[in-house]
Protein backbone atom coordinates (compact mmCIF):
# COMPACT_ATOMS: atom_id res chain seq x y z
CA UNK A 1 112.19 -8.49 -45.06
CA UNK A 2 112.18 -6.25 -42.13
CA UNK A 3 113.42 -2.66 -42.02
CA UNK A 4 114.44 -0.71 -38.67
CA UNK A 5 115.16 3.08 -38.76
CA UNK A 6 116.17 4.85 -35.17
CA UNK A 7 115.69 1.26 -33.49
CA UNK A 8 111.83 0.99 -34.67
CA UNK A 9 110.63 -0.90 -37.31
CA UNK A 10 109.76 0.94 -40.58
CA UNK A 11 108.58 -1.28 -42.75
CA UNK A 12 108.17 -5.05 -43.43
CA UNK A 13 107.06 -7.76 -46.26
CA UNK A 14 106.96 -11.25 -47.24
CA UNK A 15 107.70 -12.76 -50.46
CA UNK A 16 104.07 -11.94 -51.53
CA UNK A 17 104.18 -8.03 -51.03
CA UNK A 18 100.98 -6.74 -50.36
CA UNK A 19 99.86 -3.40 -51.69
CA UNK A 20 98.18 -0.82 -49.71
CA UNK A 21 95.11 -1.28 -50.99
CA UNK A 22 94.97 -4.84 -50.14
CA UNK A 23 96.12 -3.51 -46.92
CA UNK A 24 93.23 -1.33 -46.31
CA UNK A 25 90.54 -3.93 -47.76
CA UNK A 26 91.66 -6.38 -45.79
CA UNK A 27 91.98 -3.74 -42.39
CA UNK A 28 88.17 -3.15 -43.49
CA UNK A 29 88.78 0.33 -44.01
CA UNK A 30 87.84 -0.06 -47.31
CA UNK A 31 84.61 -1.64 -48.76
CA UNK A 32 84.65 -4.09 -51.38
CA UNK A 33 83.56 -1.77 -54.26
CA UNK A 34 86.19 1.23 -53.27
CA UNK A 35 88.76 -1.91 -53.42
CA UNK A 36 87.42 -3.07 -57.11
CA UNK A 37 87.51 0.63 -57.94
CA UNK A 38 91.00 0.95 -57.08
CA UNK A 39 92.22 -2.41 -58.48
CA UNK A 40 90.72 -1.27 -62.15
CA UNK A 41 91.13 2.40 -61.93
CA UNK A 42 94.65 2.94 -60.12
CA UNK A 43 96.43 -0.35 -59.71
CA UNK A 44 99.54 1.40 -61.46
CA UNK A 45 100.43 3.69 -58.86
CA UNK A 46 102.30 3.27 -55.93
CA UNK A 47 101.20 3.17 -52.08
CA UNK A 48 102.07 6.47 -51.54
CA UNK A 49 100.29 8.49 -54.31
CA UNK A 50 97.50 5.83 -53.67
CA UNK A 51 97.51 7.10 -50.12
CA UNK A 52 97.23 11.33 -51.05
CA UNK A 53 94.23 10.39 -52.99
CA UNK A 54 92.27 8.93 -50.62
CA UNK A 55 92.85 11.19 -47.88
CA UNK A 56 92.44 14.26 -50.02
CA UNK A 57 88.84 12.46 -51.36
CA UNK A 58 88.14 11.70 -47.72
CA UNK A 59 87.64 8.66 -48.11
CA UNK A 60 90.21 7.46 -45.45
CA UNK A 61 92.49 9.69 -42.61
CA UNK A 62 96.16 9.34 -42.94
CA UNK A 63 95.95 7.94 -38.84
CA UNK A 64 94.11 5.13 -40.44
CA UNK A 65 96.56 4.05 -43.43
CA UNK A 66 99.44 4.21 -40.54
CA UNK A 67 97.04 2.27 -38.26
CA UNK A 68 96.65 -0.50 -40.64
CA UNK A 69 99.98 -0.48 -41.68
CA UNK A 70 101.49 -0.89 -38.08
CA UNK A 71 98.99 -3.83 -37.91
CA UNK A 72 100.52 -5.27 -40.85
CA UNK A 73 103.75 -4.67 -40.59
CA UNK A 74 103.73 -6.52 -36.95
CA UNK A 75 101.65 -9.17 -38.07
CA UNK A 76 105.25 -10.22 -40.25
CA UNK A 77 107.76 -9.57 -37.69
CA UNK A 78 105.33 -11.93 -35.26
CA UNK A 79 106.05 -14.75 -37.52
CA UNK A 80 109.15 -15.05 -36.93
CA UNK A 81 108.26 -16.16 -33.29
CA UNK A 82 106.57 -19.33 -34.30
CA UNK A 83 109.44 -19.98 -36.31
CA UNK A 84 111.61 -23.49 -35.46
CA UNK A 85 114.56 -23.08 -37.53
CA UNK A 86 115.48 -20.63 -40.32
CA UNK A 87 118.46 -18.48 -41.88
CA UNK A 88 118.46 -14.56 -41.35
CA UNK A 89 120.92 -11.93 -42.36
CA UNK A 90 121.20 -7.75 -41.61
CA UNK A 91 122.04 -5.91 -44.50
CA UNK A 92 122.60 -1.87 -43.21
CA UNK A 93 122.75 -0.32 -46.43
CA UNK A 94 119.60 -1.95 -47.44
CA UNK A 95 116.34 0.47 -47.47
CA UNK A 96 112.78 0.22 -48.07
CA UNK A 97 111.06 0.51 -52.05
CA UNK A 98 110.62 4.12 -52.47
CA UNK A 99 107.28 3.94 -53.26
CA UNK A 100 106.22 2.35 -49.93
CA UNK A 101 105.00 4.49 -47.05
CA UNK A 102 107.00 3.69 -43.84
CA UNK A 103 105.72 3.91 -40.36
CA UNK A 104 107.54 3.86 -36.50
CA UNK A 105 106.88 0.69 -34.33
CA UNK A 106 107.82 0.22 -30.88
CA UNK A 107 110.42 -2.33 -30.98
CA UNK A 108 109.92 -3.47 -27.41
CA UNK A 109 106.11 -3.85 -27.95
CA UNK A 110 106.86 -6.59 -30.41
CA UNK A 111 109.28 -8.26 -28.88
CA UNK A 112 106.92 -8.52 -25.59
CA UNK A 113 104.23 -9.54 -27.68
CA UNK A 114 105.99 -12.11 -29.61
CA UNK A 115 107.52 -13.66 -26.23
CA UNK A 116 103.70 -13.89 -24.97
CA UNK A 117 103.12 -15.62 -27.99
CA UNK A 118 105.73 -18.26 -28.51
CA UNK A 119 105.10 -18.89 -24.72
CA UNK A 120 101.15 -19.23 -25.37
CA UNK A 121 102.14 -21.68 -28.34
CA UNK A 122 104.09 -23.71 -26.42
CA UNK A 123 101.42 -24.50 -23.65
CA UNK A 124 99.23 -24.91 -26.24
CA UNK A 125 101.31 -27.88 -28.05
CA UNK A 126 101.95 -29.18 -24.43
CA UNK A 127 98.04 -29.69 -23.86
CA UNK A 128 97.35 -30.45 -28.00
CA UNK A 129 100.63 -31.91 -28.93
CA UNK A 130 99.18 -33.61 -31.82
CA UNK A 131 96.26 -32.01 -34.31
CA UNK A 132 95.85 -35.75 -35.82
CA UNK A 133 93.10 -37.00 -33.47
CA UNK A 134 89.63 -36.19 -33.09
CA UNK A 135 87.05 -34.23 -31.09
CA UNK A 136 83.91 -35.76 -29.34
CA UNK A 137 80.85 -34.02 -27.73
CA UNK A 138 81.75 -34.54 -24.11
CA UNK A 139 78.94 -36.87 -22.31
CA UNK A 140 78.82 -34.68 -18.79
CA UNK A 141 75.61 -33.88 -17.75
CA UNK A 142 74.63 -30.56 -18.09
CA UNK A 143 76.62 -29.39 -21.25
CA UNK A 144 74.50 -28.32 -23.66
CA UNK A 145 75.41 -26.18 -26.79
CA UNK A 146 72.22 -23.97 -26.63
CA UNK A 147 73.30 -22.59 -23.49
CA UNK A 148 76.60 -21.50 -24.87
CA UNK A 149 78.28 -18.04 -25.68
CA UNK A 150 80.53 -19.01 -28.57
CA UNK A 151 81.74 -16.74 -31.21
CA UNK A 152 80.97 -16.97 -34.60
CA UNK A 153 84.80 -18.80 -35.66
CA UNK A 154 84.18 -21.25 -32.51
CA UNK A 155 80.79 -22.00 -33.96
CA UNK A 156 82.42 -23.17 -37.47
CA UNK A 157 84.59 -25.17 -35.45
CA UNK A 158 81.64 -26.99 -33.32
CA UNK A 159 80.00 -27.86 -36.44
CA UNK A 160 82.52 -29.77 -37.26
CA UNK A 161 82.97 -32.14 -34.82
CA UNK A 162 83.10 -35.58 -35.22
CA UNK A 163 85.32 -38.62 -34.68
CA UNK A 164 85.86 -38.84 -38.18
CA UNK A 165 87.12 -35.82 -38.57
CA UNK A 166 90.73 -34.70 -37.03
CA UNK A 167 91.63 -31.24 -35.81
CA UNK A 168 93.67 -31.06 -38.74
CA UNK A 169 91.22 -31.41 -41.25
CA UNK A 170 88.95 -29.32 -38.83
CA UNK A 171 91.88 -26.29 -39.44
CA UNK A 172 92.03 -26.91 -42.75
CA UNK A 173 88.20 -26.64 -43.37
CA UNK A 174 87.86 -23.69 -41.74
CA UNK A 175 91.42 -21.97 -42.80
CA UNK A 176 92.77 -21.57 -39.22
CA UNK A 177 96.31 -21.70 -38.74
CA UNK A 178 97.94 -24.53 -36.51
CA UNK A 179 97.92 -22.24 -33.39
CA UNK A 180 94.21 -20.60 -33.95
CA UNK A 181 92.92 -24.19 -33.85
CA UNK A 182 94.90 -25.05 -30.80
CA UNK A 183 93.49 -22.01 -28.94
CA UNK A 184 89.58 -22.87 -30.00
CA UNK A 185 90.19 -26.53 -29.35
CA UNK A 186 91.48 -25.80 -26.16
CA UNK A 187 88.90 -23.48 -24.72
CA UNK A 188 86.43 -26.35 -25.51
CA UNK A 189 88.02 -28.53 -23.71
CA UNK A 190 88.42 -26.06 -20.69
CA UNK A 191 84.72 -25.88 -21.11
CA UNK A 192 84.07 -29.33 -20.83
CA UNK A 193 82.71 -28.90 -23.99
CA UNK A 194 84.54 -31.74 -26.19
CA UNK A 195 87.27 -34.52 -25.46
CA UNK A 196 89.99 -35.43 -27.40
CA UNK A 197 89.47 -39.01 -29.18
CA UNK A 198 91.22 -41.16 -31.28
CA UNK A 199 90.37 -40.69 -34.95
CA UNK A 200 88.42 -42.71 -36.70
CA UNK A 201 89.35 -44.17 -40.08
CA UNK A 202 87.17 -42.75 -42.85
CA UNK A 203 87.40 -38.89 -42.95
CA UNK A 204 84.22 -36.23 -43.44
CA UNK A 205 84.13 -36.07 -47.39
CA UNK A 206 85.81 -33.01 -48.57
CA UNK A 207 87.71 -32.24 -46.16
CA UNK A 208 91.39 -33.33 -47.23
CA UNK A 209 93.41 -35.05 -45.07
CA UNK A 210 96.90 -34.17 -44.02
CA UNK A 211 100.12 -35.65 -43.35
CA UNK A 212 101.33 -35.47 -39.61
CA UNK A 213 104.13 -32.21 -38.89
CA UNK A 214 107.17 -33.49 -37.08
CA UNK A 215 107.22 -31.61 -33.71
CA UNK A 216 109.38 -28.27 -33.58
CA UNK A 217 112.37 -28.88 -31.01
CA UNK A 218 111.44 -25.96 -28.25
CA UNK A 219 115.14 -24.95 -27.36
CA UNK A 220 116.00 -25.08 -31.05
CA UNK A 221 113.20 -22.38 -31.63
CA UNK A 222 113.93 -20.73 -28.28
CA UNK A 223 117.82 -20.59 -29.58
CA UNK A 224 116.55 -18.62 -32.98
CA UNK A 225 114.59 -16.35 -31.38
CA UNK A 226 116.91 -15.46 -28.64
CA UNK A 227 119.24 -14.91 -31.59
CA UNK A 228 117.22 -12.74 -33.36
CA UNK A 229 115.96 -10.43 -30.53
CA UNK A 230 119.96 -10.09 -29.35
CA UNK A 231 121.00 -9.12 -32.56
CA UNK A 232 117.96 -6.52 -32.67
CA UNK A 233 118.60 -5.25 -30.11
CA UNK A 234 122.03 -4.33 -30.79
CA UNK A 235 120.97 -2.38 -33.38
């Protein structure tokens, strides 16, 4: 569900609605024990008279709830961009839960962002097109991992390399998403780093296998999205 007021989105959820302090926690502008504190002390009230008290007990500024909000918020309406095929419907009567603090995003931001996106994806699956083979060390001279500057989510993804173990199974082991994998896999092999093999048959132990995604049609996805951003628009 996405809300629009004044052609800027307000407000936006999934079917598992997220409450602010989750929001905040998860934004890291809350530790872990403020989080625990809330969850037993105040899980009862709503975002917005969760909000006044902590800004009036300092413990967060009102610029950072609408920070982390906008960042959440826009994280949803980006989904829909990596979206193949799907149903939507605009409903003008239909507001926001009272008890949810609203925010103003710039419409055209998203929609720029979400294009850079889908277009990123879509090179991506053009140089990866499947995630069911495997990853080797590469053999070229010269490539050692010691000398490398890898960040720490690239690391857990290097440590599990072998040609037992399919990029898949690498995702899954490490919780990435279809298109974080894609972009780690493929800076490694821009690096000369790794090379794409075919898998072998027995997989690492514990790390599940799955079974192969059939490959989104591009202009079917391009159609939906084009749909969506015209009808936005129009708003």
């Amino acid at each position: 569900m996405v809300s629009f007021r004044e052609g800027r989105v307000s407000y936006a959820r999934t079917g598992q609605d997220e409450n602010l302090a989750t929001v905040l926690y998860r934004s890291s502008k809350l530790t872990a024990a403020q989080f625990r504190a809330i969850q037993e002390k105040a899980a009862n009230i709503s975002d917005k008279e969760l909000g006044l008290l902590l800004i009036n007990a300092s413990y967060i500024s009102q610029q950072d709830i609408i920070a982390s909000l906008q960042a959440y918020f826009t994280a949803i309406v980006n989904r829909l961009f990596a979206w193949g095929e799907g149903l939507f419907r605009f409903e003008n009567e239909l507001q926001p839960p009272e008890d949810k603090i609203t925010v103003r995003i710039n419409l055209e931001n998203i929609i720029i962002e979400g294009t850079r996106r889908l277009k990123e994806q879509e090179q991506l699956a053009d140089e990866i097109p499947s995630l069911d083979v495997a990853l080797k060390f590469s053999d070229r001279p010269g490539t050692t991992l010691r000398n490398l500057n890898l960040s720490v989510e690239e690391w857990r993804v290097v440590s599990f390399i072998n040609p037992k173990n399919t990029i898949r199974q690498i995702a899954s082991a490490t919780k990435k998403s279809d298109m974080e994998i894609r972009r780690i896999v493929y800076s490694l092999l821009q690096a000369g780093i790794v090379e794409l093999v075919r898998a072998e048959a027995a997989a690492m132990a514990g790390i599940p296998a799955r079974q192969p995604v059939a490959p989104v049609n591009k202009e079917e996805q391009k159609s939906l999205i084009n749909r969506l951003i015209s009808r936005i628009r129009s708003i």
